[in-house]
C-alpha atoms as a PDB file:
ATOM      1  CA  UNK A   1      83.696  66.635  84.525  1.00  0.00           C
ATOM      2  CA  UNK A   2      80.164  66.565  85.976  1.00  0.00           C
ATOM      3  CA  UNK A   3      77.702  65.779  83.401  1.00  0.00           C
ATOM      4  CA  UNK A   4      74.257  68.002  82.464  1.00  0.00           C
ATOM      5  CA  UNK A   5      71.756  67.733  84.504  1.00  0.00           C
ATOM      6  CA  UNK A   6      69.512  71.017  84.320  1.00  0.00           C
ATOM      7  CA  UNK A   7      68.149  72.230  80.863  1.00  0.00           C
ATOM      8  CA  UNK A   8      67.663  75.833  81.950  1.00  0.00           C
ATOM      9  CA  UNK A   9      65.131  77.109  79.250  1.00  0.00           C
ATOM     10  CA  UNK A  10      64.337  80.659  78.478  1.00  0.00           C
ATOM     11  CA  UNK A  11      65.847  83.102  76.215  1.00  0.00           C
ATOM     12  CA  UNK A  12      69.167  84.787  76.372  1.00  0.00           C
ATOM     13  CA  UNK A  13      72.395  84.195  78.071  1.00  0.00           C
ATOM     14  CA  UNK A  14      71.831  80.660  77.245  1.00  0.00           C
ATOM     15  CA  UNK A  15      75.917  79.465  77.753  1.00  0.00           C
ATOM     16  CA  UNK A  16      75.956  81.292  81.245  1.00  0.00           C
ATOM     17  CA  UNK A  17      72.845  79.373  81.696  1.00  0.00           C
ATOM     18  CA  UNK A  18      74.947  76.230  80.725  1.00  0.00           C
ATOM     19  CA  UNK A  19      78.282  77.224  82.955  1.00  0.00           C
ATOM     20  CA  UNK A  20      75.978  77.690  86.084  1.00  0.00           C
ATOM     21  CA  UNK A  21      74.562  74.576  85.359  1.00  0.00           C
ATOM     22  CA  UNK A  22      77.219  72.672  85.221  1.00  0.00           C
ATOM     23  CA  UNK A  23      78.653  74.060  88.308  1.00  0.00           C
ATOM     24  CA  UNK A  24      75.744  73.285  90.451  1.00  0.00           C
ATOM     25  CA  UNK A  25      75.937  69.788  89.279  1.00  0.00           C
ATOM     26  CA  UNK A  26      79.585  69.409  89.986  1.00  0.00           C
ATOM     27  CA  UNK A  27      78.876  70.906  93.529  1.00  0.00           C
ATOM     28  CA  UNK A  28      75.666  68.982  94.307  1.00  0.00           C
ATOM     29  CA  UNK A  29      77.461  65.566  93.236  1.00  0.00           C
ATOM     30  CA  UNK A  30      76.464  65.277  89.509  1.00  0.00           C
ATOM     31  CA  UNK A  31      74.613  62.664  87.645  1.00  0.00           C
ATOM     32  CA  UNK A  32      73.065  61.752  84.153  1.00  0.00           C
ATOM     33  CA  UNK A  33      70.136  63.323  82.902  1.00  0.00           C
ATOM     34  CA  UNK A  34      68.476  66.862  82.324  1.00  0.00           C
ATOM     35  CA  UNK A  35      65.287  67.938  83.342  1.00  0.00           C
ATOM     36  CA  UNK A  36      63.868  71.471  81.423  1.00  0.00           C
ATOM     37  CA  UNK A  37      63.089  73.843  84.535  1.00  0.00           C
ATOM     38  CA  UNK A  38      61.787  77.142  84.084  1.00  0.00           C
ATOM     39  CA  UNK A  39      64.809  80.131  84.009  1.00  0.00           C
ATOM     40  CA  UNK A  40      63.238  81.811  87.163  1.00  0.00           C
ATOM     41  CA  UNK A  41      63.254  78.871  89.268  1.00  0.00           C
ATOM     42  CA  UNK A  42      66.472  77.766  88.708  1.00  0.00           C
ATOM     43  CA  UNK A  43      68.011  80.285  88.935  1.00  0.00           C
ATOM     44  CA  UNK A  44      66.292  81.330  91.997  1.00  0.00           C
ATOM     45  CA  UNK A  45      67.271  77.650  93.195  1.00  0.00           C
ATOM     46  CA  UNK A  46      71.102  78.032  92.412  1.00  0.00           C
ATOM     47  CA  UNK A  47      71.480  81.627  94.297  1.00  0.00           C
ATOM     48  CA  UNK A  48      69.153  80.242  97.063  1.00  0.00           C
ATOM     49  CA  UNK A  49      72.086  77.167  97.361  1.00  0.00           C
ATOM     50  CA  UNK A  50      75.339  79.264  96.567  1.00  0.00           C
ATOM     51  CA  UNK A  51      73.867  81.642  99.288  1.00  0.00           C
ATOM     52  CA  UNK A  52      73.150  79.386 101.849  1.00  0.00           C
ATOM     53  CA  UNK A  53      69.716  80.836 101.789  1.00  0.00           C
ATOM     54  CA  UNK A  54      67.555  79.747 104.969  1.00  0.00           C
ATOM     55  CA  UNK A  55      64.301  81.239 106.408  1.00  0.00           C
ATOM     56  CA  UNK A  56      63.509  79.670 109.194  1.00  0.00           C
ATOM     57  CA  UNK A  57      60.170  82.293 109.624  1.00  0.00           C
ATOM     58  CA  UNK A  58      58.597  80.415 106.589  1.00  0.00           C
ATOM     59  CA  UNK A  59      57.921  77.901 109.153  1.00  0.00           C
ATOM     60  CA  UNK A  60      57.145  79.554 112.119  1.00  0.00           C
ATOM     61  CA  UNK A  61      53.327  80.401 110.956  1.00  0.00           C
ATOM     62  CA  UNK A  62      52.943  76.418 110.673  1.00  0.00           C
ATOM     63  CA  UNK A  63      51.023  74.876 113.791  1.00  0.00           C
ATOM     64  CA  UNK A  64      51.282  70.844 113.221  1.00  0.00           C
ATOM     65  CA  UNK A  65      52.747  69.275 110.037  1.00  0.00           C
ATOM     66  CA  UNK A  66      51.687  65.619 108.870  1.00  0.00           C
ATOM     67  CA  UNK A  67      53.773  63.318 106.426  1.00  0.00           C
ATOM     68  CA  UNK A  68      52.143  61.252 104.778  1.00  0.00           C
ATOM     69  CA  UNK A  69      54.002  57.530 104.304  1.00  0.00           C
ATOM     70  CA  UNK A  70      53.855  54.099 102.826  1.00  0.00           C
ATOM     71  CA  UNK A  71      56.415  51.666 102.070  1.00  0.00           C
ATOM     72  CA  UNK A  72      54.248  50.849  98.504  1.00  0.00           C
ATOM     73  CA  UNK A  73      54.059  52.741  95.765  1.00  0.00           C
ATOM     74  CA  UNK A  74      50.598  53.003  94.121  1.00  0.00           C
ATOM     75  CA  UNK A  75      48.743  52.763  97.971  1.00  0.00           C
ATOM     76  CA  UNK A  76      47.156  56.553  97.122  1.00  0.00           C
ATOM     77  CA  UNK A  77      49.135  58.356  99.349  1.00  0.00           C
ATOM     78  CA  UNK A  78      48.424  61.607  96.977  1.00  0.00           C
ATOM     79  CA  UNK A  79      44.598  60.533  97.120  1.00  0.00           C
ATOM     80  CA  UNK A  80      44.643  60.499 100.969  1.00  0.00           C
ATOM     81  CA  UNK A  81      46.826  63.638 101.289  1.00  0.00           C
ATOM     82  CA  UNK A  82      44.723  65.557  98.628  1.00  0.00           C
ATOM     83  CA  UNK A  83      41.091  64.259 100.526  1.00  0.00           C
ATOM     84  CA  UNK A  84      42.575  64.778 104.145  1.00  0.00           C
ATOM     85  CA  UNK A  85      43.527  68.771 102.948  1.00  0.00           C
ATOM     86  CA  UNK A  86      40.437  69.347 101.626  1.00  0.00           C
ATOM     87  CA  UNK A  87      38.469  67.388 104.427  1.00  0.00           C
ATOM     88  CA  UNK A  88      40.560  69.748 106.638  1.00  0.00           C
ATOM     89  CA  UNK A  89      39.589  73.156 104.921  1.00  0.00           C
ATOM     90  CA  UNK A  90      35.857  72.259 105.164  1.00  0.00           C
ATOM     91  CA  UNK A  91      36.662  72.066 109.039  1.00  0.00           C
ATOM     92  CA  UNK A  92      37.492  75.601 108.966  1.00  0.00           C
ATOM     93  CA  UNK A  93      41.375  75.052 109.077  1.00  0.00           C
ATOM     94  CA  UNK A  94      43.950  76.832 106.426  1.00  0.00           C
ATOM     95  CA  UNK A  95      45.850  73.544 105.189  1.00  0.00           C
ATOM     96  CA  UNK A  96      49.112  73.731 102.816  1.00  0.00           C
ATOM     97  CA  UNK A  97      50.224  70.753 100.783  1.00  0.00           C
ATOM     98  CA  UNK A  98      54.294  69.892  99.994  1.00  0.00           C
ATOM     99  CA  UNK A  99      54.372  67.502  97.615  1.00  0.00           C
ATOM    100  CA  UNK A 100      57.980  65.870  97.650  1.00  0.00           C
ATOM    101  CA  UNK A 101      56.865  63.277  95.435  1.00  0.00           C
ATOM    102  CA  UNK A 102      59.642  64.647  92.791  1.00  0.00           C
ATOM    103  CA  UNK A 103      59.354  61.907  89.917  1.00  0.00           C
ATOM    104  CA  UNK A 104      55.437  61.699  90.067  1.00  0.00           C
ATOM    105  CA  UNK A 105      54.030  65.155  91.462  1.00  0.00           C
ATOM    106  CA  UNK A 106      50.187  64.381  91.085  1.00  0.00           C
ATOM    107  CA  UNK A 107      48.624  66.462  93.416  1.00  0.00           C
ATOM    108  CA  UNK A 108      48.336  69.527  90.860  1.00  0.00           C
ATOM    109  CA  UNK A 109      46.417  67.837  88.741  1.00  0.00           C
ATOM    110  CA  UNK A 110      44.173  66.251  91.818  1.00  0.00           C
ATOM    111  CA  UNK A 111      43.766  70.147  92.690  1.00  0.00           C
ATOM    112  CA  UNK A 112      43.309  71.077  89.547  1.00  0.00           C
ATOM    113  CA  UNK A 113      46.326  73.627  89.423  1.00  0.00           C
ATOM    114  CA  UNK A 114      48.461  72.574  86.501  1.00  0.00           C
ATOM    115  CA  UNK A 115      50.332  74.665  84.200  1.00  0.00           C
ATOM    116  CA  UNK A 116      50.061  77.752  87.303  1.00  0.00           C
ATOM    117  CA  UNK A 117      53.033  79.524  87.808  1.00  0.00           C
ATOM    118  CA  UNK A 118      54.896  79.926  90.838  1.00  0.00           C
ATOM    119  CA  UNK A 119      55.970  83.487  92.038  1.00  0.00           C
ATOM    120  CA  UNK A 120      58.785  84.499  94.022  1.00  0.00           C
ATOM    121  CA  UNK A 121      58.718  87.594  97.172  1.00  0.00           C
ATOM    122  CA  UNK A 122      61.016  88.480  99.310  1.00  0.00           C
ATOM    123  CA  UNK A 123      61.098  85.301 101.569  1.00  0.00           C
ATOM    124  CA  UNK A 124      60.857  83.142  98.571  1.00  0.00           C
ATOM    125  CA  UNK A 125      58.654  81.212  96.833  1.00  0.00           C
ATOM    126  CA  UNK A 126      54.972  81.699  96.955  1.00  0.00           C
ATOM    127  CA  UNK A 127      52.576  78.724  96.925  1.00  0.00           C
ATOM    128  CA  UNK A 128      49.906  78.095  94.414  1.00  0.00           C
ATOM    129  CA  UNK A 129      46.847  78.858  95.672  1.00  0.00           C
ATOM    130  CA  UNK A 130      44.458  76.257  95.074  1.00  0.00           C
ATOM    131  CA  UNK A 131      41.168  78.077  96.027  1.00  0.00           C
ATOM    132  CA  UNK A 132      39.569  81.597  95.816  1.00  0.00           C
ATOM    133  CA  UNK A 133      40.055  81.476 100.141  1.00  0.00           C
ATOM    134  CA  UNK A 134      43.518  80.565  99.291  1.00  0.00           C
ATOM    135  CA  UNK A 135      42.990  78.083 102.610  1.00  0.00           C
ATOM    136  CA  UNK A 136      44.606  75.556 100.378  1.00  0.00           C
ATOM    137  CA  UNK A 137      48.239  76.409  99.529  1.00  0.00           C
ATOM    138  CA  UNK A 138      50.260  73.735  97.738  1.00  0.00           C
ATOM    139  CA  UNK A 139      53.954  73.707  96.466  1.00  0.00           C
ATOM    140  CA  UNK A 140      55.115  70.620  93.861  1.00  0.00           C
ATOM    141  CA  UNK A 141      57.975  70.181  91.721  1.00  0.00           C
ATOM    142  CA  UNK A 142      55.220  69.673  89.132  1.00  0.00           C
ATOM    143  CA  UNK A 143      54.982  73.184  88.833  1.00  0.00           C
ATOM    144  CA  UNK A 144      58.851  74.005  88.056  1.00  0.00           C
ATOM    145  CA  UNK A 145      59.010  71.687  84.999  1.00  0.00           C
ATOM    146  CA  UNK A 146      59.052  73.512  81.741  1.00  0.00           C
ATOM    147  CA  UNK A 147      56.595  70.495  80.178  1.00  0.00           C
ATOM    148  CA  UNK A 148      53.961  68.602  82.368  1.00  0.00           C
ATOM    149  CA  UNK A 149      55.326  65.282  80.727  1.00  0.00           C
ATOM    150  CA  UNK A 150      59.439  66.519  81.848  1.00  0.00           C
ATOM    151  CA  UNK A 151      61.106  63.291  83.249  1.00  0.00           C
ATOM    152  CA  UNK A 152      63.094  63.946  86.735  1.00  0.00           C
ATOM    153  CA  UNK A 153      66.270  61.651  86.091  1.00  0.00           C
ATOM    154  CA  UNK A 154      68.082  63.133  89.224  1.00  0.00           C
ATOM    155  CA  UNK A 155      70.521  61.323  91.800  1.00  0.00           C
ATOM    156  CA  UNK A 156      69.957  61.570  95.179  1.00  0.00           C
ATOM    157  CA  UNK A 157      72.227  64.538  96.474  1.00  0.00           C
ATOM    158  CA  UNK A 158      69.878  66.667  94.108  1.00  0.00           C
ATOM    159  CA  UNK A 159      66.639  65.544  95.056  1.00  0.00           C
ATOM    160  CA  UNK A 160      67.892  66.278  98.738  1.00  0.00           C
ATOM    161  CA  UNK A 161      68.486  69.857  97.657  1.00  0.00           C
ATOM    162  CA  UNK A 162      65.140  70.216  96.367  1.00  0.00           C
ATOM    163  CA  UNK A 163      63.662  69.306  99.325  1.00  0.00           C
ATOM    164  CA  UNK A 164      65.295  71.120 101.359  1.00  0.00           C
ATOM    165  CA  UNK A 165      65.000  74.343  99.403  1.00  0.00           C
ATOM    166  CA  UNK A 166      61.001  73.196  99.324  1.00  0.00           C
ATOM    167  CA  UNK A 167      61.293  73.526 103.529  1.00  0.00           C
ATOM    168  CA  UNK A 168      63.188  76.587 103.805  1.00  0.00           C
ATOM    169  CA  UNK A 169      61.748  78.999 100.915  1.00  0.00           C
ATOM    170  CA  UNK A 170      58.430  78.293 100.510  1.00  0.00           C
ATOM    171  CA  UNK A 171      56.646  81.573 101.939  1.00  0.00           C
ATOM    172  CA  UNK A 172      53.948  79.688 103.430  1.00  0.00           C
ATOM    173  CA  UNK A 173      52.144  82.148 106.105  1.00  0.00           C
ATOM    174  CA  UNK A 174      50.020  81.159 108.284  1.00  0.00           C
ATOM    175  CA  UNK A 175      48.829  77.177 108.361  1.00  0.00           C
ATOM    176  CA  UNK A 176      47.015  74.962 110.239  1.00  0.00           C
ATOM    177  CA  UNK A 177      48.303  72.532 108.910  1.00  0.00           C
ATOM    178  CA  UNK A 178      50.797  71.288 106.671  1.00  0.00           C
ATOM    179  CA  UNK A 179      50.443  67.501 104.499  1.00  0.00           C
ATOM    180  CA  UNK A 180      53.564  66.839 103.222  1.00  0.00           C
ATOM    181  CA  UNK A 181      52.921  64.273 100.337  1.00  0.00           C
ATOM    182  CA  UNK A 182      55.921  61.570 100.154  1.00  0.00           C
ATOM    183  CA  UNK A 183      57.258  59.182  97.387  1.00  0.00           C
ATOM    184  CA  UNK A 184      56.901  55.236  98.329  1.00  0.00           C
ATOM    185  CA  UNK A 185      59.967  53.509 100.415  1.00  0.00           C
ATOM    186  CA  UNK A 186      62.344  54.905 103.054  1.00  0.00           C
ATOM    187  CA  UNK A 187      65.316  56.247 101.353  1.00  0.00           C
ATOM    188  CA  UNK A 188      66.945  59.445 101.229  1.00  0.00           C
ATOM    189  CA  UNK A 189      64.167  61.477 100.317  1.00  0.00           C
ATOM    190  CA  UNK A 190      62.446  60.660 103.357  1.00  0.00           C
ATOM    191  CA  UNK A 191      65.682  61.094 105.238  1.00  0.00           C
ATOM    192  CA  UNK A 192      66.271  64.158 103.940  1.00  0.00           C
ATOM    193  CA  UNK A 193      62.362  65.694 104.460  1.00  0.00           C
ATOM    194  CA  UNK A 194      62.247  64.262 108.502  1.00  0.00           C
ATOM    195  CA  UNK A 195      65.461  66.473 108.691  1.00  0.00           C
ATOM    196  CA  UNK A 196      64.731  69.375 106.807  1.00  0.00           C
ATOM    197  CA  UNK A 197      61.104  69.907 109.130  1.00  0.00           C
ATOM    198  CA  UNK A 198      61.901  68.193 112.600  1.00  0.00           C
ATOM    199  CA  UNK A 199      63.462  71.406 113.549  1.00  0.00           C
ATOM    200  CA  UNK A 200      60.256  73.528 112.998  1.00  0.00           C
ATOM    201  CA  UNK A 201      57.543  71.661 114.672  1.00  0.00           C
ATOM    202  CA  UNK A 202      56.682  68.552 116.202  1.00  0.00           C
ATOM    203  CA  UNK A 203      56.231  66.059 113.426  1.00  0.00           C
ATOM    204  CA  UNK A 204      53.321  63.107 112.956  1.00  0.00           C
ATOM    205  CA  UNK A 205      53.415  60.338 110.067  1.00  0.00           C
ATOM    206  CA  UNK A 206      49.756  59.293 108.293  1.00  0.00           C
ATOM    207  CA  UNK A 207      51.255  55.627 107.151  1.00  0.00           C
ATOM    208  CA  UNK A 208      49.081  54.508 103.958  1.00  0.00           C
ATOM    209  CA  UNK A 209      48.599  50.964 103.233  1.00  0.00           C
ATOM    210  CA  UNK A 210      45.924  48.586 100.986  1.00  0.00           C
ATOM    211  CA  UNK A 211      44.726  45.779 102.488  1.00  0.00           C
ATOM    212  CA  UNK A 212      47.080  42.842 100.659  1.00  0.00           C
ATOM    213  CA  UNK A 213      49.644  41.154 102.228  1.00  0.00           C
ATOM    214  CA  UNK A 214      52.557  41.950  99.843  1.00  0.00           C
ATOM    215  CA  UNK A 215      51.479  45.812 100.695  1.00  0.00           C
ATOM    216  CA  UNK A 216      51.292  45.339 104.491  1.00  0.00           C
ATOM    217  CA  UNK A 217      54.432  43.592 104.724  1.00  0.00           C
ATOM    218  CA  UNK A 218      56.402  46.475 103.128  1.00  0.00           C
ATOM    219  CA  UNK A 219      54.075  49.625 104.421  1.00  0.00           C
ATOM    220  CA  UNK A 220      54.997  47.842 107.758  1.00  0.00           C
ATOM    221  CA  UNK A 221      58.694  48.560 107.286  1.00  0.00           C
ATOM    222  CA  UNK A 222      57.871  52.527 106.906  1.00  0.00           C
ATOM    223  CA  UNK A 223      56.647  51.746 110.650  1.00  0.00           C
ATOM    224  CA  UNK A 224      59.593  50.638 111.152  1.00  0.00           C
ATOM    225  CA  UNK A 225      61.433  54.031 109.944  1.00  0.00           C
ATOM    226  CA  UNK A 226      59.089  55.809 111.839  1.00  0.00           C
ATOM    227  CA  UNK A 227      60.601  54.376 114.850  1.00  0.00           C
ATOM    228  CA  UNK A 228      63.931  55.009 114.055  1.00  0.00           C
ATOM    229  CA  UNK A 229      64.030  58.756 113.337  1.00  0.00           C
ATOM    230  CA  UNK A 230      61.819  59.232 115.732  1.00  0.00           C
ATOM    231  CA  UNK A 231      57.985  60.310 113.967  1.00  0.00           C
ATOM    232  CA  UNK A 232      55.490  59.388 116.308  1.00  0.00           C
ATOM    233  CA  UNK A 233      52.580  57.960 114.101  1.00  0.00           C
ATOM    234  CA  UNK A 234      49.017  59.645 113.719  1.00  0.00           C
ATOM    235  CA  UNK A 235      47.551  56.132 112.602  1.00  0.00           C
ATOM    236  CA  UNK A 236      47.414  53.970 109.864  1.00  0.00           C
ATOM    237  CA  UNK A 237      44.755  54.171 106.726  1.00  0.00           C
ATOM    238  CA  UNK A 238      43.796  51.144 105.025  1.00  0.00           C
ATOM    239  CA  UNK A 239      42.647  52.515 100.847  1.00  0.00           C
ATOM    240  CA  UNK A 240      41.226  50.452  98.743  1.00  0.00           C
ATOM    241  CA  UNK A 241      39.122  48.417 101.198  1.00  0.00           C
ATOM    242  CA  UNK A 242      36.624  47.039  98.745  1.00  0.00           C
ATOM    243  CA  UNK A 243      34.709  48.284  95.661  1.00  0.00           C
ATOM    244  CA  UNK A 244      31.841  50.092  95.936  1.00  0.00           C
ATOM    245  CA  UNK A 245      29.496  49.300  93.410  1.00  0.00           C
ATOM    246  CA  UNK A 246      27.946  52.509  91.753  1.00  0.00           C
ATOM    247  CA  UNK A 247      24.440  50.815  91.113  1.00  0.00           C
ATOM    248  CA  UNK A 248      23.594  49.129  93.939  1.00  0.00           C
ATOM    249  CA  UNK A 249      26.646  50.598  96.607  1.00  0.00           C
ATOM    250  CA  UNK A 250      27.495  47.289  97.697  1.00  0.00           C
ATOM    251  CA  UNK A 251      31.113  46.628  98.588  1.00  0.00           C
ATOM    252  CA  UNK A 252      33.379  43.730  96.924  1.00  0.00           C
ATOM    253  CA  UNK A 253      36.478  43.060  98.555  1.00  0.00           C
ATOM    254  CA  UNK A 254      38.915  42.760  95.590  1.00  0.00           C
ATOM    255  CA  UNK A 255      42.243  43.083  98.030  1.00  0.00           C
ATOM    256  CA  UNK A 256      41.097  41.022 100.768  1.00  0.00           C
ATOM    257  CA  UNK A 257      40.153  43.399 103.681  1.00  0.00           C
ATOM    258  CA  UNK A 258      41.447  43.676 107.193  1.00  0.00           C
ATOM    259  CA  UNK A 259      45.206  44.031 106.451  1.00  0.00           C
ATOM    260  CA  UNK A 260      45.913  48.278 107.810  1.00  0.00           C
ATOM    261  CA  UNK A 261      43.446  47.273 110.741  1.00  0.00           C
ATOM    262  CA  UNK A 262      46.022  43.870 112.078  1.00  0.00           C
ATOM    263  CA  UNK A 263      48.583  46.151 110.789  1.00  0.00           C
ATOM    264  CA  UNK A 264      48.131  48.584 113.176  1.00  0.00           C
ATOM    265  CA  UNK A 265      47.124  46.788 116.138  1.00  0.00           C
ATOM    266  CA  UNK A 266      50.082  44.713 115.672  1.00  0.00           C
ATOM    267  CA  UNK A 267      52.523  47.544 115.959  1.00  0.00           C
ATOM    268  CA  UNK A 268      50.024  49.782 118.841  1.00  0.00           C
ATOM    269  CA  UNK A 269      48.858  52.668 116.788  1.00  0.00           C
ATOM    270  CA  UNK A 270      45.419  53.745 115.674  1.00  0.00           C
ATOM    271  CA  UNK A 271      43.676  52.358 113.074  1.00  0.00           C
ATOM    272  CA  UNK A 272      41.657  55.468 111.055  1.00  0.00           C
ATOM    273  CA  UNK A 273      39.778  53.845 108.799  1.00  0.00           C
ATOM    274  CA  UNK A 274      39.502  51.881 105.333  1.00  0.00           C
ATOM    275  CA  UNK A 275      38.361  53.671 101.881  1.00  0.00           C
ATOM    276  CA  UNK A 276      36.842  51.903  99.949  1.00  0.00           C
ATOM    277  CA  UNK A 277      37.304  51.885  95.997  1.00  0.00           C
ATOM    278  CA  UNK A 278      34.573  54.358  94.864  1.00  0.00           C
ATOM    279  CA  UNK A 279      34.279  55.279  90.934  1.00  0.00           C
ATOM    280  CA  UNK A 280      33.168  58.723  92.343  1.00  0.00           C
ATOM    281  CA  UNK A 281      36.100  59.847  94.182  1.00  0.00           C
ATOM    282  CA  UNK A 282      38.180  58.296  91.381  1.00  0.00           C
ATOM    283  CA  UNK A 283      36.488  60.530  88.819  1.00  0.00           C
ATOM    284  CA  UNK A 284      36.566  63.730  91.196  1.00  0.00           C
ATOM    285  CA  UNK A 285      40.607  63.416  91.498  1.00  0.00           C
ATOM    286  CA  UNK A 286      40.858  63.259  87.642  1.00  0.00           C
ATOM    287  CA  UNK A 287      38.620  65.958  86.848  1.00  0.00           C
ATOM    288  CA  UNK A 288      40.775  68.125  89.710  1.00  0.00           C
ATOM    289  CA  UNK A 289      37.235  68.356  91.502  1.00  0.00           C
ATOM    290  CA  UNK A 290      36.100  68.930  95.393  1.00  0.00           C
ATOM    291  CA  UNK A 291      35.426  65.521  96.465  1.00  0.00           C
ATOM    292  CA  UNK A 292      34.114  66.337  99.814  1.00  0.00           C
ATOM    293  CA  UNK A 293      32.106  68.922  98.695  1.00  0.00           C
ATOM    294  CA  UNK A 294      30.617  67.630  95.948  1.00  0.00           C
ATOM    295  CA  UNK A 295      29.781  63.908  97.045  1.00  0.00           C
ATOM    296  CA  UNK A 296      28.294  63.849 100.136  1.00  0.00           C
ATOM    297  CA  UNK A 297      26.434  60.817  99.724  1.00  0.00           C
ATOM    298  CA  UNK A 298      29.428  58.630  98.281  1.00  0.00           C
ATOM    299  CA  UNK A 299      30.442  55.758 100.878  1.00  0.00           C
ATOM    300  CA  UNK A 300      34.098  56.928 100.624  1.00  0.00           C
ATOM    301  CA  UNK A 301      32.850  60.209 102.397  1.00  0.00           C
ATOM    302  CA  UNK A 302      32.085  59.693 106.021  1.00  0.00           C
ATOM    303  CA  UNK A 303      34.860  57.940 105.883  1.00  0.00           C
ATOM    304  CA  UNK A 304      37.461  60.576 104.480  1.00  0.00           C
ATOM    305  CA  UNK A 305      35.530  63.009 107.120  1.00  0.00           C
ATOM    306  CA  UNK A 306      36.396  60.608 110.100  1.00  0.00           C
ATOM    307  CA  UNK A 307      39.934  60.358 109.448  1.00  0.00           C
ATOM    308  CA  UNK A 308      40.312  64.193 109.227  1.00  0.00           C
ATOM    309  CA  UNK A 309      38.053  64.535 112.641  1.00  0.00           C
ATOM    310  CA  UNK A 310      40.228  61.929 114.071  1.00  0.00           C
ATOM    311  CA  UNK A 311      43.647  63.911 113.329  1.00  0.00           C
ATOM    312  CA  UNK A 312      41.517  66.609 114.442  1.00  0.00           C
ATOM    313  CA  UNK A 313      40.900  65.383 117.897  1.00  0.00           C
ATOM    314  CA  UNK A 314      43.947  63.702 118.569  1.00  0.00           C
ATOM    315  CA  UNK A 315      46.318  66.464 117.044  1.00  0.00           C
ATOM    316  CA  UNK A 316      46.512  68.610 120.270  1.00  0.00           C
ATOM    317  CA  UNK A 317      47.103  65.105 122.761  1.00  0.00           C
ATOM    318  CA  UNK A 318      49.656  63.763 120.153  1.00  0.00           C
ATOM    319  CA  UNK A 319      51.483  66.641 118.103  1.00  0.00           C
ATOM    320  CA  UNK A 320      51.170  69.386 120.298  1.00  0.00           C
END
């Protein structure tokens, strides 16, 4: 018998709650653990998968969508994706963020959207809307879990699910662009994203690295995935290329320096650029603020603004 793994909270009905639980698990392959999901979205996810569900037209308003990779966890992959979509907006484009990251979905709090609720229409789920525009959509397991602090103990047949529900129903509209926010490594969430979207439009990877050694030896492995399924690569970002000091803005190199630079012209793709460590963008992703907006004069700035002119510029020549 497959074991629990949804807590489906809410009120009433609670044991056909429990019997559609349990047979979800037993047809999705099982495993240990429970997470507590909202009623509404399970239940929308379990007649979405028992149906077959699939709206391909969620997709179709999307003009270029851009993973965003590392082999390392702890890089700032959610830093870059969150800075590049709202480097993007102030360049006039409508930008929506996927956050796939299921067992550490930051990028609501980075965007200051937690504890919003996520609707459903007729083509399925509607994004949070991050901004009064609503040029900045973003979807996140973060928002399905009944408690911010909710554990996702899932096996990998269920996380695949997720994802792909996350590409089919998710009523984007119309997008410029679309970041799609990945966990670290190349396993079968990864596998199972690069399938779910290369049917919908040409696909581009933003590889994250820092500049160590340890971290350039594995981010140079997600290269390495690239290649095989077939992602061409947008270029590589090197974070946490010094520290900025916030008195007299001089940089330390505290992870060496140089590593995403040899990294990429090792494997012949572009370099973008290196972040440095800046308290101010730091503090702007904890207090869910507008970094580019707001900090014009930080030394992470121009830099953040030349990687998203970059992907600008080259988007047509490389994605198109």
């Amino acid at each position: 018998m497959a074991q629990m793994l949804f807590t489906l909270t809410g009120g009433g009905r609670s044991e056909w709650k429990r019997t559609e639980a349990a047979r979800l698990n037993e047809r999705d392959g099982g495993g240990s653990g429970s997470i507590g999901i909202s009623w509404a979205a399970a239940a929308y996810w379990f007649i979405a998968c028992v149906c077959k569900h699939i709206e391909p037209g969620n997709l179709a308003g999307i003009q270029h969508i851009i993973l965003v990779l590392s082999g390392k966890g702890g890089v700032g992959k959610s830093t870059i994706s969150t800075e590049l979509a709202l480097a993007l907006r102030h360049a006039g484009k409508k930008v929506g963020i996927l956050d796939v990251d299921l067992c550490g979905p930051s990028i609501p709090r980075m965007l200051r959207a937690e504890g919003k609720a996520v609707h459903q229409c007729d083509s399925g789920w509607v994004p949070v809307f991050v901004d009064q525009e609503q040029s900045i959509s973003l979807m996140s397991v973060g928002f399905l879990l009944e408690k911010p602090d909710e554990a996702v103990v899932w096996r990998g047949p269920k996380k695949n699910a997720l994802i792909k529900q996350f590409v089919s129903d998710v009523a984007w509209g119309q997008l410029d662009y679309l970041v799609v926010d990945t966990p670290p490594g190349t396993s079968d969430e990864h596998m199972a994203a690069v399938d779910a979207l290369r049917p919908y439009s040409p696909l581009g990877a933003l590889v994250v690295t820092t500049p160590q050694a340890v971290s350039v030896g594995d981010v140079r492995r997600e290269l390495t995935f690239c290649r095989k399924t077939g992602l061409r690569v947008i270029g590589v970002v090197e974070n946490m290329s010094g520290f900025v000091c916030p008195h007299c803005t001089e940089c330390t190199n505290i992870f060496s320096r140089g590593g995403g630079e040899e990294l990429a012209r090792h494997a012949g793709v572009p370099f973008l650029g290196s972040v440095p460590l800046d308290p101010e963008l730091t503090r702007s992703l904890e207090e869910g603020r507008d970094f580019i907006q707001e900090f014009p004069q930080s030394p992470a700035f121009p830099v953040l603004s030349a990687i998203a002119q970059k992907i600008l510029n080259e988007t047509p020549a490389q994605l198109s």
